[in-house]
C-alpha atoms as a PDB file:
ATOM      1  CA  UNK A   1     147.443  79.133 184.692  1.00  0.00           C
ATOM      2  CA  UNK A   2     146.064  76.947 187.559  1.00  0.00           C
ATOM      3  CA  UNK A   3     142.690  78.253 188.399  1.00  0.00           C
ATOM      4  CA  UNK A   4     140.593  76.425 190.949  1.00  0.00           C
ATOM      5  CA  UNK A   5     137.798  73.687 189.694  1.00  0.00           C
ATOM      6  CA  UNK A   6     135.026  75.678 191.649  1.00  0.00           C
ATOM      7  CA  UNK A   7     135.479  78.633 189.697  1.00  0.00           C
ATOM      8  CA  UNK A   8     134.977  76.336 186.523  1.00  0.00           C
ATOM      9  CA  UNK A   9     131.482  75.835 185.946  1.00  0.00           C
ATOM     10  CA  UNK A  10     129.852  73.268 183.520  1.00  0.00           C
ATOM     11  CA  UNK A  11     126.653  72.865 183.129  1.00  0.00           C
ATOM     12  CA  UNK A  12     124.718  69.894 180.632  1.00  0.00           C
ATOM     13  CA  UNK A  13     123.190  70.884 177.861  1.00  0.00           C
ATOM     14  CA  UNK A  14     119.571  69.353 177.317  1.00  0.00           C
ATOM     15  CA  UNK A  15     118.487  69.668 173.710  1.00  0.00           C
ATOM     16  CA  UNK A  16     117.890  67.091 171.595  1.00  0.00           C
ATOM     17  CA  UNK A  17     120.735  66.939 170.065  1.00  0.00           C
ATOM     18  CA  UNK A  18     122.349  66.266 173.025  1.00  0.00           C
ATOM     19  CA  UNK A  19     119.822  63.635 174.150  1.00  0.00           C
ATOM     20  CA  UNK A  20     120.886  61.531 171.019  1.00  0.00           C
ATOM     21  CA  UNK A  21     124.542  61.924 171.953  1.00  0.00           C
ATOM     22  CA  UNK A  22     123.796  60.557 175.680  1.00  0.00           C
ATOM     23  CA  UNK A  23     122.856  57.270 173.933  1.00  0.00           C
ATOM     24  CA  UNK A  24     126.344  56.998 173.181  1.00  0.00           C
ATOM     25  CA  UNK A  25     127.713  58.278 176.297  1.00  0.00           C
ATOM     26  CA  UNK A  26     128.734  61.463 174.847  1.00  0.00           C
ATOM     27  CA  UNK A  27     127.443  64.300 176.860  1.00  0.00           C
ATOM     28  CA  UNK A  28     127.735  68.277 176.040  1.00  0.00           C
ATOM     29  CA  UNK A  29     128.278  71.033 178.597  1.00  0.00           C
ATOM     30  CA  UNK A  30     128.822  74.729 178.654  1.00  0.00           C
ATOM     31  CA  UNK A  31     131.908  75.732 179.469  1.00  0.00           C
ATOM     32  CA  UNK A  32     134.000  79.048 180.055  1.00  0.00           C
ATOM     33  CA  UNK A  33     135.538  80.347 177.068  1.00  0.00           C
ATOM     34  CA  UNK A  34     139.090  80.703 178.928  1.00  0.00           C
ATOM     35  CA  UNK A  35     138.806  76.558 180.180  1.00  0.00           C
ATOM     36  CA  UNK A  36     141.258  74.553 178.097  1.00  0.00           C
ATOM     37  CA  UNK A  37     140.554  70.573 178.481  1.00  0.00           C
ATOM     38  CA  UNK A  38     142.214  69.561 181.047  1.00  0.00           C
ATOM     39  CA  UNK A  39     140.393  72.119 183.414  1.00  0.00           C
ATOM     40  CA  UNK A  40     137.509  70.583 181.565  1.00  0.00           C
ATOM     41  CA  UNK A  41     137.913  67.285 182.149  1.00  0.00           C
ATOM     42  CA  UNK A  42     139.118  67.736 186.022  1.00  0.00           C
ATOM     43  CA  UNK A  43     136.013  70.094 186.541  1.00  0.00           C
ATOM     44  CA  UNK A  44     133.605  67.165 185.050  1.00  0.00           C
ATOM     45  CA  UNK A  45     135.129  64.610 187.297  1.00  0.00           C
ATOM     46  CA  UNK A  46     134.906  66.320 190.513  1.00  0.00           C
ATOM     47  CA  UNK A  47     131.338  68.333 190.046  1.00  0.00           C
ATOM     48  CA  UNK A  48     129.952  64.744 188.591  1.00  0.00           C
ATOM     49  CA  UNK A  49     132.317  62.185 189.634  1.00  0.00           C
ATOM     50  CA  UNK A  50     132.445  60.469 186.180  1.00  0.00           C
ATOM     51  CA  UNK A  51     135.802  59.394 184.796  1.00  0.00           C
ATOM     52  CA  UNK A  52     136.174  61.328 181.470  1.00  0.00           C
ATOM     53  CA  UNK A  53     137.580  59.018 178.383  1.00  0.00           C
ATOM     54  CA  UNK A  54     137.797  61.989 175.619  1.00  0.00           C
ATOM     55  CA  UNK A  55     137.000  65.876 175.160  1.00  0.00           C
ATOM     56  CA  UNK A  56     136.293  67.792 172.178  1.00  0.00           C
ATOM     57  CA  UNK A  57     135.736  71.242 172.440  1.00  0.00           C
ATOM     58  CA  UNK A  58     134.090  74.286 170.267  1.00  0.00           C
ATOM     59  CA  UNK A  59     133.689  78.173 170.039  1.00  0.00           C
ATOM     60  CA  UNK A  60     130.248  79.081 168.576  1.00  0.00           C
ATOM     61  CA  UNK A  61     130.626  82.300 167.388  1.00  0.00           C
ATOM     62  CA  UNK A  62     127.992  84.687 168.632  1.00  0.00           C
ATOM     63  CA  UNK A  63     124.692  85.730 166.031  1.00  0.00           C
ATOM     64  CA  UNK A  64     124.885  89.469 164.226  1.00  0.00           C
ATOM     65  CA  UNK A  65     121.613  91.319 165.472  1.00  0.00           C
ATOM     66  CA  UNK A  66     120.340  94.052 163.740  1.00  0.00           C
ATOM     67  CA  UNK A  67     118.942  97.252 165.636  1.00  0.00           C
ATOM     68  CA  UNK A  68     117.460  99.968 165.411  1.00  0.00           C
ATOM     69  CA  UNK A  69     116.328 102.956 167.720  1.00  0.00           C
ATOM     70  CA  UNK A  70     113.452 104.110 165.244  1.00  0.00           C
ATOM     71  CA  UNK A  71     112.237 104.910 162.367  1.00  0.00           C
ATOM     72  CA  UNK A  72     115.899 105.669 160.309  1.00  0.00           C
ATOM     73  CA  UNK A  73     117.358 106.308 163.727  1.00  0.00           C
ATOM     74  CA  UNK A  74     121.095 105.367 163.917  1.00  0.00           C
ATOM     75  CA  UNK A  75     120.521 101.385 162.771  1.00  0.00           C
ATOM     76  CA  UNK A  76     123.166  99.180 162.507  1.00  0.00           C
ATOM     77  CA  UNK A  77     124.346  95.171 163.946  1.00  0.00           C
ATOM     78  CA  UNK A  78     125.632  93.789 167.247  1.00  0.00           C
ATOM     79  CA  UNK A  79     127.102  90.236 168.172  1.00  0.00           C
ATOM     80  CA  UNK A  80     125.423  88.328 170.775  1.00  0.00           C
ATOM     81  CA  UNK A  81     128.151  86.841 172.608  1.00  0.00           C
ATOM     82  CA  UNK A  82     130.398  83.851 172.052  1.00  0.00           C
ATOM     83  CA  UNK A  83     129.701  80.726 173.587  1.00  0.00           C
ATOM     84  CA  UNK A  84     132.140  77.034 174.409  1.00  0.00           C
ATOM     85  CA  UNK A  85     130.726  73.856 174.184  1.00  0.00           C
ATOM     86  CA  UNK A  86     132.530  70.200 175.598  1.00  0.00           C
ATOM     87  CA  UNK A  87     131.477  67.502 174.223  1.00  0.00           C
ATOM     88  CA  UNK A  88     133.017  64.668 176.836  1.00  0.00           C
ATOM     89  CA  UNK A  89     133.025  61.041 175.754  1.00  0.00           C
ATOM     90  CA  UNK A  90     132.853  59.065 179.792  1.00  0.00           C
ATOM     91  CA  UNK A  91     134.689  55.599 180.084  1.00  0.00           C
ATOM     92  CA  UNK A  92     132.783  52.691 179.918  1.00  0.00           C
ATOM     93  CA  UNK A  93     131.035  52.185 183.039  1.00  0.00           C
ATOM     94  CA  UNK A  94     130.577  55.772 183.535  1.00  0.00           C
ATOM     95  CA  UNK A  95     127.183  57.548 182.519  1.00  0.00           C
ATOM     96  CA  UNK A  96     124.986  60.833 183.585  1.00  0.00           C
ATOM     97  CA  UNK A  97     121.809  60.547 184.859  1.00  0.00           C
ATOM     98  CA  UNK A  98     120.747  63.405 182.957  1.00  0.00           C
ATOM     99  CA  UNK A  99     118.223  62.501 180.788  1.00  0.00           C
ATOM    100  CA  UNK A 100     116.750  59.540 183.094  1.00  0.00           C
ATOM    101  CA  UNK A 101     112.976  60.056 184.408  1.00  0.00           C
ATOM    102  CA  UNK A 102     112.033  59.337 187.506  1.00  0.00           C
ATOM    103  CA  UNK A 103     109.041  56.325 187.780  1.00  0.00           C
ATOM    104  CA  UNK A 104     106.420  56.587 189.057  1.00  0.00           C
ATOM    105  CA  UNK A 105     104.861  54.292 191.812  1.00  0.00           C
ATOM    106  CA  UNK A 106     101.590  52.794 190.824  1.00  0.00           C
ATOM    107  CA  UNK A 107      98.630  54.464 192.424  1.00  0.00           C
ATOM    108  CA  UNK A 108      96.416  52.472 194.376  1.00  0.00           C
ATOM    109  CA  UNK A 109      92.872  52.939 194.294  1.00  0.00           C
ATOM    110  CA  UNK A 110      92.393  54.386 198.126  1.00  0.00           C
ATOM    111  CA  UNK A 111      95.056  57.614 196.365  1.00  0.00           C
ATOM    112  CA  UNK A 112      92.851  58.013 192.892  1.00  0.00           C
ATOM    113  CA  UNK A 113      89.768  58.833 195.355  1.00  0.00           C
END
């Protein structure tokens, strides 16, 4: 099923879990739960223009919530919903700027006034 790479989109995942992983150039994004990897791995290189070395992918099953509507009022569970996660190794050479801070420029005294 060809779909088309604009329709696919991935977006980074900042935790810190994630920030640990970018030190060695593994980097996680959400994807669509109907994206197989090589939609993945073409979306990644055209929205970020990285060349993509691996690609492991996940299904995190969504959390059962409990409810209620009152005091003994019809209670029972729900499931939030399911979520995909890609966790793309780049080549070497390749990296994100993701996580990068900008510097600052040194303030000169005429600016602190």
């Amino acid at each position: 099923m060809a779909k088309n790479l604009s329709t696919i989109l991935v977006t980074p995942v900042t935790t810190e879990k994630a920030y640990g992983l970018s030190q060695k150039n593994i980097y996680v994004f959400n994807v669509p739960l109907q994206a197989n990897k090589n939609e993945i791995t073409d979306a990644v290189t055209s929205q970020y223009g990285v060349e993509v070395k691996a690609i492991k992918t996940l299904v995190q099953s969504g959390k059962a919530v409990r409810y209620s509507r009152g005091k003994n009022r019809y209670p029972g569970t729900t499931h939030r919903v399911d979520t995909k996660k890609a966790y793309v190794t780049l080549a070497e050479g390749s990296s994100l700027a993701l996580f990068e801070t900008p510097e600052e420029e040194p303030k000169t005294k005429e600016e602190k006034k």
